[in-house]
N, C-alpha and C. Protein backbone atom coordinates (compact mmCIF):
# COMPACT_ATOMS: atom_id res chain seq x y z
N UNK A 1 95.92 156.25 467.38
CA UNK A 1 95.50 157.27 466.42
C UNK A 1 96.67 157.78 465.61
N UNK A 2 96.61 158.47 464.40
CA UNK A 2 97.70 158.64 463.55
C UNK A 2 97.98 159.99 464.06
N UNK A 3 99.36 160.32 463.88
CA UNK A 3 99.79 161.56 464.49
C UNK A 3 100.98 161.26 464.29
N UNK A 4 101.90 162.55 464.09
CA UNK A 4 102.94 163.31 463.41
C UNK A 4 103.18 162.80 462.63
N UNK A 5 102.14 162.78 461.28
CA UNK A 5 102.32 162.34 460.01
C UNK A 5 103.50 163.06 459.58
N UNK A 6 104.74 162.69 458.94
CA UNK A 6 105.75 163.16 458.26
C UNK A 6 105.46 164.59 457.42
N UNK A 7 105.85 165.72 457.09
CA UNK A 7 105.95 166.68 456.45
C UNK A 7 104.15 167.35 456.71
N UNK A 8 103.57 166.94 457.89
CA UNK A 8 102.49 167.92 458.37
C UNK A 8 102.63 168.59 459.77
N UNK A 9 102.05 169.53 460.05
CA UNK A 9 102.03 170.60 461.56
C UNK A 9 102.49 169.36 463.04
N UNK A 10 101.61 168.09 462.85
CA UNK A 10 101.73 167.23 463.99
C UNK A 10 103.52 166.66 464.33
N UNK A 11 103.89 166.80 463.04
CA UNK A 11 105.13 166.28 463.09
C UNK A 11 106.78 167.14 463.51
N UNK A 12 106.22 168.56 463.65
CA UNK A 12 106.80 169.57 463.89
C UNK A 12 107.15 169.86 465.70
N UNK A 13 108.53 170.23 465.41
CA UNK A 13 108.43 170.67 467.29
C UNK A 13 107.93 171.87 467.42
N UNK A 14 107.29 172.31 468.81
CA UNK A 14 106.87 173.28 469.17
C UNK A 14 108.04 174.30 469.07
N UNK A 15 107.34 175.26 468.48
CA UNK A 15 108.13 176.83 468.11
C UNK A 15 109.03 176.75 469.29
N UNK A 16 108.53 176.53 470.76
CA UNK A 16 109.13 177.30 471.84
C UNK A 16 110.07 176.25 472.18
N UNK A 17 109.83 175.10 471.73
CA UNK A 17 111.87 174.07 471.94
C UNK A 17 112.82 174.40 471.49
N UNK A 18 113.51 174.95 472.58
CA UNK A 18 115.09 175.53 471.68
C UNK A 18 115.52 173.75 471.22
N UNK A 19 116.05 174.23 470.52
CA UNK A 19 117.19 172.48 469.58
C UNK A 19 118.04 173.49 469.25
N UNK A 20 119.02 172.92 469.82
CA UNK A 20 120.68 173.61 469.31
C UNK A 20 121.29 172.50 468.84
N UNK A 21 120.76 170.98 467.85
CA UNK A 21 121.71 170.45 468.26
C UNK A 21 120.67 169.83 466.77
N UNK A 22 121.60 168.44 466.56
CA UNK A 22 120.67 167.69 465.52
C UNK A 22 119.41 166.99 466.05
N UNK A 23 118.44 166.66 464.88
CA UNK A 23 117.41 166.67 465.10
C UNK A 23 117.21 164.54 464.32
N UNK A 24 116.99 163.79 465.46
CA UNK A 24 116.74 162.43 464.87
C UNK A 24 115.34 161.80 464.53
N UNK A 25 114.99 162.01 462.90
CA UNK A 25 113.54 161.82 462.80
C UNK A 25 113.45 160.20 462.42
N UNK A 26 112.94 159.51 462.92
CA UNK A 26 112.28 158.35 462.82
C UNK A 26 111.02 157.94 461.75
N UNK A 27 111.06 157.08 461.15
CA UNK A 27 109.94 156.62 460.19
C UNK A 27 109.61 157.59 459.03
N UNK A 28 110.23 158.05 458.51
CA UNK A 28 110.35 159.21 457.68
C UNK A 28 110.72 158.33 456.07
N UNK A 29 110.83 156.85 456.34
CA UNK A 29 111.51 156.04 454.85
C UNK A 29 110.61 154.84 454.75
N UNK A 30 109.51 154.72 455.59
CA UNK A 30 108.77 154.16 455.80
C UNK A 30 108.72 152.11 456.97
N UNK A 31 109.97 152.93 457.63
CA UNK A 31 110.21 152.47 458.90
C UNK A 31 109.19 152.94 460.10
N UNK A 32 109.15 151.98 460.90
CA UNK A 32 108.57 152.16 462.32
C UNK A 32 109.13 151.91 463.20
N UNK A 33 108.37 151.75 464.33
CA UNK A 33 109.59 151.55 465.71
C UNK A 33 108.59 152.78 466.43
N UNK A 34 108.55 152.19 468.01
CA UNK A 34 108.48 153.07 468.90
C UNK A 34 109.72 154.30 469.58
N UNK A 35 110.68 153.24 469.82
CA UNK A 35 112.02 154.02 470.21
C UNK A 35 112.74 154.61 469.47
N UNK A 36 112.68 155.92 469.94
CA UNK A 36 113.86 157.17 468.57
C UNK A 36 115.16 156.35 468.43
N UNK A 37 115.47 155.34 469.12
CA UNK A 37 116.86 154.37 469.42
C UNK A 37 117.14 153.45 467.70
N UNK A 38 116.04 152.85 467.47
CA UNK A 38 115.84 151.74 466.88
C UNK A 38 114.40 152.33 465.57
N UNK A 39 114.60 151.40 464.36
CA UNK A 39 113.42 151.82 463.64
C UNK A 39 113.25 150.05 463.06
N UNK A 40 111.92 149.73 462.50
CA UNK A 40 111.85 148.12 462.18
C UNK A 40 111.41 147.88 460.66
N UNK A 41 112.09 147.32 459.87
CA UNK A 41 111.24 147.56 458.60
C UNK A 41 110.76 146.83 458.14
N UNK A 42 109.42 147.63 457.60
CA UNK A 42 108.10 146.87 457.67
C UNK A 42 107.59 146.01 456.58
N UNK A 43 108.72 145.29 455.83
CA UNK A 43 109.02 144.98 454.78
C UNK A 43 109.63 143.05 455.64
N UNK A 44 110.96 143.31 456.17
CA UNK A 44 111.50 142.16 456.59
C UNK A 44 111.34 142.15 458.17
N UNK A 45 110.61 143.09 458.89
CA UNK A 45 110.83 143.27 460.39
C UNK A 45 111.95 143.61 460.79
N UNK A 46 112.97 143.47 460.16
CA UNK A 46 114.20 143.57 461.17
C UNK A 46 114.38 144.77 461.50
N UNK A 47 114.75 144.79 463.13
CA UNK A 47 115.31 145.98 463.39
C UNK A 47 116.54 146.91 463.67
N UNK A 48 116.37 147.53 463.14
CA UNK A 48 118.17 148.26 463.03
C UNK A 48 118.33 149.58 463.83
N UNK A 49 119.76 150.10 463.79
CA UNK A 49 119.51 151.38 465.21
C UNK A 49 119.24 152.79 464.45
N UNK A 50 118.84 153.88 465.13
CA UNK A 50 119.09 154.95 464.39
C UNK A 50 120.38 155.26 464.61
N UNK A 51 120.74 157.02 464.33
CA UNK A 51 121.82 157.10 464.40
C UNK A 51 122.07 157.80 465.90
N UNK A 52 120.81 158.05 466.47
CA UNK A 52 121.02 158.49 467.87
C UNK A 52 122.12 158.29 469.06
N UNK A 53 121.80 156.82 469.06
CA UNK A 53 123.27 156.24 470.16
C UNK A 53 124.56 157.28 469.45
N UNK A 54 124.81 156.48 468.60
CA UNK A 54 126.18 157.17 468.41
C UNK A 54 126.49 158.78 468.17
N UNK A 55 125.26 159.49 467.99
CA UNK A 55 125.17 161.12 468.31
C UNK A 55 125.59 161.15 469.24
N UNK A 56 124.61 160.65 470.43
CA UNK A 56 124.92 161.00 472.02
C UNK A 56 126.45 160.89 472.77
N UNK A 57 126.40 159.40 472.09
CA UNK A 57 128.10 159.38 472.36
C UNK A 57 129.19 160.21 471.65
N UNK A 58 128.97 160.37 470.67
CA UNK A 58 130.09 161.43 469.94
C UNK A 58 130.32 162.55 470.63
N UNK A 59 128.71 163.34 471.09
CA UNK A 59 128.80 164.71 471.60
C UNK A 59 128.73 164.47 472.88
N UNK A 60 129.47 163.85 473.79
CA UNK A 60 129.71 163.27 475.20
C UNK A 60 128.27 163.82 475.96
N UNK A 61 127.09 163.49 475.19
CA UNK A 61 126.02 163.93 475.92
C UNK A 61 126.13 163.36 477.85
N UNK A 62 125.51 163.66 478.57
CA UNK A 62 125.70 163.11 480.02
C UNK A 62 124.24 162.74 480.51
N UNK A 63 123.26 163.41 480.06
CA UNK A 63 121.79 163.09 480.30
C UNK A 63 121.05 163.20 479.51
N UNK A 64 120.37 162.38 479.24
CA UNK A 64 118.61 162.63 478.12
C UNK A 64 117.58 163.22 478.81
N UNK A 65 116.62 164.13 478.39
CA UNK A 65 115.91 164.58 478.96
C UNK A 65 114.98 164.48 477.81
N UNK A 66 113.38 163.57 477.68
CA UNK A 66 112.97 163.18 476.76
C UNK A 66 111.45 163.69 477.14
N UNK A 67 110.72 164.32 475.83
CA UNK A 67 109.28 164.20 475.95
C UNK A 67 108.59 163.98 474.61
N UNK A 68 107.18 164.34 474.60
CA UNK A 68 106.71 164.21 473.14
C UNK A 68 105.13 162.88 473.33
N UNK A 69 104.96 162.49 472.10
CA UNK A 69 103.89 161.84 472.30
C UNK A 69 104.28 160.35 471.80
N UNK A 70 103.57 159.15 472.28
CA UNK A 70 103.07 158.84 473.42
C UNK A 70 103.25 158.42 474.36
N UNK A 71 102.99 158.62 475.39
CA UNK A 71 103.31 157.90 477.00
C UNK A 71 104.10 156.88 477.00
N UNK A 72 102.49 156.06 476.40
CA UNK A 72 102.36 154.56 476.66
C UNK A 72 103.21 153.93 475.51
N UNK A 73 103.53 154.51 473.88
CA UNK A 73 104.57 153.58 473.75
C UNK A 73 105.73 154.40 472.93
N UNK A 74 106.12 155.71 472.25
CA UNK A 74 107.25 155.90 471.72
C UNK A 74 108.45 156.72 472.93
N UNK A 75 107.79 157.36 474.09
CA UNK A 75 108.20 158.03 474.92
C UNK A 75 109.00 157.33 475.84
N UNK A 76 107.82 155.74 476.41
CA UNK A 76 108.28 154.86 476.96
C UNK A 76 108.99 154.29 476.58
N UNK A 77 109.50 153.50 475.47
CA UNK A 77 110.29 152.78 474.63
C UNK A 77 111.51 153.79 474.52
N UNK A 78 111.84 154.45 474.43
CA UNK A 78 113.01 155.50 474.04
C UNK A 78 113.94 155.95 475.53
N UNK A 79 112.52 156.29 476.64
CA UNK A 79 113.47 156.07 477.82
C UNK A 79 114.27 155.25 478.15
N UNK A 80 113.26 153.70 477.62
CA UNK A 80 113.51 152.51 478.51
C UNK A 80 115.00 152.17 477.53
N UNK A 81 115.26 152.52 476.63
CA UNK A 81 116.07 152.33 475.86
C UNK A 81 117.45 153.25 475.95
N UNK A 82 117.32 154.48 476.61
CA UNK A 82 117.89 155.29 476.83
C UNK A 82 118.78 154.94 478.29
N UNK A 83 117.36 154.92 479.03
CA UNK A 83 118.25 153.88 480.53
C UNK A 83 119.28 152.25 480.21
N UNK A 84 118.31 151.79 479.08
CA UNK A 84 119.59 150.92 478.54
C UNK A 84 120.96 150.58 477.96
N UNK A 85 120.86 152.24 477.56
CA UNK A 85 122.40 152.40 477.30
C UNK A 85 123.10 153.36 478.32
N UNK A 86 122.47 153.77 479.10
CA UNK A 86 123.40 153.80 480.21
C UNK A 86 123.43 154.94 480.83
N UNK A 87 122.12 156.07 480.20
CA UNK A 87 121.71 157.37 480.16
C UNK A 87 120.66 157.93 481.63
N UNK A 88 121.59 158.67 482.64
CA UNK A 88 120.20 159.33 483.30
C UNK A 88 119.72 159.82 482.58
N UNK A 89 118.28 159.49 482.85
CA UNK A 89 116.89 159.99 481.66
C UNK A 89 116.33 160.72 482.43
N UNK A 90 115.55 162.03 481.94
CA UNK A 90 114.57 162.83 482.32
C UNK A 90 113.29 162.59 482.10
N UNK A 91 112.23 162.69 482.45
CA UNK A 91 110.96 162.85 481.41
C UNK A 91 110.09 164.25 481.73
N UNK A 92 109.70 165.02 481.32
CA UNK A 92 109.24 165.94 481.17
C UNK A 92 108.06 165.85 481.69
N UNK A 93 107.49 165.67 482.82
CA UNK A 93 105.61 165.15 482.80
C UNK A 93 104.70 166.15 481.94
N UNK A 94 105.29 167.51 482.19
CA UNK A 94 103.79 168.27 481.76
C UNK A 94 104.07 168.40 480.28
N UNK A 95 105.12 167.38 479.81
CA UNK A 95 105.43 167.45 478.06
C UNK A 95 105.01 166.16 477.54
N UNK A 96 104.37 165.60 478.26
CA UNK A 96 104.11 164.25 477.36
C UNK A 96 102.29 163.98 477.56
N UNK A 97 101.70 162.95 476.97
CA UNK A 97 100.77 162.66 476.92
C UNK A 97 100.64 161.26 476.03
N UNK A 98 99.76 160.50 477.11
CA UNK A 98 99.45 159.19 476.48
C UNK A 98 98.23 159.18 475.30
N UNK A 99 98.08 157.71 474.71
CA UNK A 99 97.24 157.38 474.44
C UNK A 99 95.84 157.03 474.51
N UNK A 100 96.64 156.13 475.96
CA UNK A 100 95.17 155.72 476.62
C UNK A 100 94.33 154.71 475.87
N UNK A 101 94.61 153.51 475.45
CA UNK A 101 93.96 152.96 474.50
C UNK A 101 92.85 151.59 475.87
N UNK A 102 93.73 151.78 476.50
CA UNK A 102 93.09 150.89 477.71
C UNK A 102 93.36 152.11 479.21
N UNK A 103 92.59 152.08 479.90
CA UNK A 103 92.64 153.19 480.97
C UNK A 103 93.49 153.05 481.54
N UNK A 104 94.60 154.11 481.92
CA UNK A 104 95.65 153.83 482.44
C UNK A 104 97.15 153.35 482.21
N UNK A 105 97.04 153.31 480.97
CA UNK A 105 98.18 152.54 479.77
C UNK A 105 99.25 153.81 480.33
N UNK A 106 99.02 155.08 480.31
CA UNK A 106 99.87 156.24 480.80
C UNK A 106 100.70 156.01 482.20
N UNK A 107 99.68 155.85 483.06
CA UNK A 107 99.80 155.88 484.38
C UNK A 107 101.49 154.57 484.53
N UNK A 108 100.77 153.42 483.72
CA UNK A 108 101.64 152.36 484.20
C UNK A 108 102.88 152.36 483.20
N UNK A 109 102.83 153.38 482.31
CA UNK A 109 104.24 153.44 481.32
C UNK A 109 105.06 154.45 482.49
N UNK A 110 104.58 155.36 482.48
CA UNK A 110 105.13 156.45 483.89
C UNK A 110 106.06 155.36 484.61
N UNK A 111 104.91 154.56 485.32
CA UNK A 111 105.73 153.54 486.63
C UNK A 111 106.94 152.62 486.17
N UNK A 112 106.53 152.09 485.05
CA UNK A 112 107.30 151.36 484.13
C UNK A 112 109.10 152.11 484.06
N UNK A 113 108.84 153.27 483.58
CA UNK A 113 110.22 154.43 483.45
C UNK A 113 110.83 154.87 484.77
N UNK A 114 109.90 154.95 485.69
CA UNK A 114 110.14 155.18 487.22
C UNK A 114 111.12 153.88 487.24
N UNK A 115 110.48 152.82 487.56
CA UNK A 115 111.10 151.58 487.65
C UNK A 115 112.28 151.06 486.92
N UNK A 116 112.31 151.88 485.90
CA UNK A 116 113.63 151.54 485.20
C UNK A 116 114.96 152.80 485.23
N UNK A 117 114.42 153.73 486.98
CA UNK A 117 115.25 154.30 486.60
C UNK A 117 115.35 155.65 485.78
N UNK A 118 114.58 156.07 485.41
CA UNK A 118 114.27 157.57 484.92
C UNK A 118 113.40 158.56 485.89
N UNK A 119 113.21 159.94 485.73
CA UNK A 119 113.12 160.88 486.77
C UNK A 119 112.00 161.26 486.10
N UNK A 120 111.08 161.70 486.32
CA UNK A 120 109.99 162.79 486.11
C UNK A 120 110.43 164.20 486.94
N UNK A 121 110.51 165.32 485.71
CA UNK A 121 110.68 166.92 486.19
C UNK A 121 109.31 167.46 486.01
N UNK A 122 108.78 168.37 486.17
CA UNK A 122 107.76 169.19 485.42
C UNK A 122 108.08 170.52 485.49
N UNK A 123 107.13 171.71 484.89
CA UNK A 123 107.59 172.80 484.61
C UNK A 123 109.18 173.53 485.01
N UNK A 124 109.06 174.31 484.03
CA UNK A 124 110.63 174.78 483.88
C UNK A 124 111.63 173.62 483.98
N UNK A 125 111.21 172.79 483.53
CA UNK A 125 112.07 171.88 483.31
C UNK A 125 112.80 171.99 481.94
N UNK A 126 112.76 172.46 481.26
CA UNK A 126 113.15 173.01 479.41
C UNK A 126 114.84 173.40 479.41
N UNK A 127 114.72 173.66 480.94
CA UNK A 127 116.40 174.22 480.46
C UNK A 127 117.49 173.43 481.02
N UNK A 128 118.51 172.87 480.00
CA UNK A 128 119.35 171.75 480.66
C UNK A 128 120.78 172.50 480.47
N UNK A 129 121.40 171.87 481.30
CA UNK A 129 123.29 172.55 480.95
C UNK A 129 123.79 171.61 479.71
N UNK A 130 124.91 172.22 479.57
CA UNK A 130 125.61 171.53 478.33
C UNK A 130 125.85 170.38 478.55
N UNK A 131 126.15 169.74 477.42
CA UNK A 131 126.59 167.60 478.04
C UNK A 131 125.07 167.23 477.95
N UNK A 132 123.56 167.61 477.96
CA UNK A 132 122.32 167.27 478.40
C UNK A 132 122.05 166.94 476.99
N UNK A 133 121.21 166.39 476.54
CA UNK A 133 120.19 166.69 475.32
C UNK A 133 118.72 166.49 475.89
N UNK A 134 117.92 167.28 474.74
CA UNK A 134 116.60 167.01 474.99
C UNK A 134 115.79 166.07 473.83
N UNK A 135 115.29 165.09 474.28
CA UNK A 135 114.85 164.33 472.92
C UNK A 135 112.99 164.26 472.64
N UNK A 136 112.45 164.24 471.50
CA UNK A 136 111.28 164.30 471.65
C UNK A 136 110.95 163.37 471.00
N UNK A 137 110.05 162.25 471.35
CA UNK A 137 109.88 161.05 471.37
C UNK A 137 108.66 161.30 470.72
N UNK A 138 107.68 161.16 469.17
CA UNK A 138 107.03 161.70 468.69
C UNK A 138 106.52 160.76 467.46
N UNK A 139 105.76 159.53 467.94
CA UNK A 139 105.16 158.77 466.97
C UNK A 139 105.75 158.32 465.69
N UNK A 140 105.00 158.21 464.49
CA UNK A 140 105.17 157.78 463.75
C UNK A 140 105.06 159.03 462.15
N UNK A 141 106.03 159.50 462.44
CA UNK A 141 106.40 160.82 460.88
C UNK A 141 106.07 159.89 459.83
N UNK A 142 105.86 158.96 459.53
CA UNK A 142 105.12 157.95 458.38
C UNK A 142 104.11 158.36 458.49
N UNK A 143 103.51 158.50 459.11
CA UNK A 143 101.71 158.48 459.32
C UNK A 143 101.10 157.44 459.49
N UNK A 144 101.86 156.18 459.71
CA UNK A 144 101.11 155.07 460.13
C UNK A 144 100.50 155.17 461.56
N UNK A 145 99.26 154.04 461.59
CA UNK A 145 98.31 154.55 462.35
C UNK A 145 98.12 152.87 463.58
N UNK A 146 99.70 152.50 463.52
CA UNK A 146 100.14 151.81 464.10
C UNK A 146 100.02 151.67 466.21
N UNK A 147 100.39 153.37 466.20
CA UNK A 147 100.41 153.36 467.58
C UNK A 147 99.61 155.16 467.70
């Protein structure tokens, strides 16, 4: 379903996320990509990185702590990508929500991130020490109706 169309309410963080820090929007030039890591353009396919990695590394981040929508593929993709560069990952449970396009697509992205190594917190989980970031993993700001 389409969601966080670029420059509408869906595409906005919730009032109550502190962000002290920069903010990496994805598909906003009419790129896609599941992972806030990487965007693909939809023109030649190829895919190129955002500028995230090298944020994290600049500001000696030490952990990701990631939520947002969806489960099953921008949330998942961004962990799994996050554990790939070398990041203890968080995931937020009571901050995310799947798709669900097949029953259970949630359940087994969860296991998927488990398996690769990332943590599920839930409530009061919002507050991290310094060195942490929090990332929100949040569809397609294009409005494509891709995922």
């Amino acid at each position: 379903p389409v969601h966080c169309v670029r420059d509408s309410w869906g595409a906005e963080l919730h009032p109550a996320l502190s962000v002290d820090g920069p903010v990496v929007r994805k598909g906003s030039n009419g790129e896609d990509g599941y992972s806030a890591f990487s965007m693909r353009d939809p023109v030649t396919g190829e895919t190129r990185p955002t500028e995230l990695a090298s944020l994290l590394a600049e500001s000696a981040v030490t952990r990701v702590v990631i939520c947002g929508l969806a489960t099953d593929y921008c949330v998942k993709a961004t962990v799994l990508d996050a554990r790939g560069h070398g990041y203890p990952t968080t995931v937020l449970e009571d901050a995310i929500r799947a798709v669900n396009l097949e029953v259970g697509d949630g359940d087994r992205a969860v296991e998927e991130m488990l398996a690769a190594g990332a943590h599920l917190e839930s409530r009061g989980a919002g507050r991290h020490a310094q060195n942490e970031v929090s990332a929100c993993a949040a569809g397609q700001p294009s409005g494509n109706a891709s995922d």
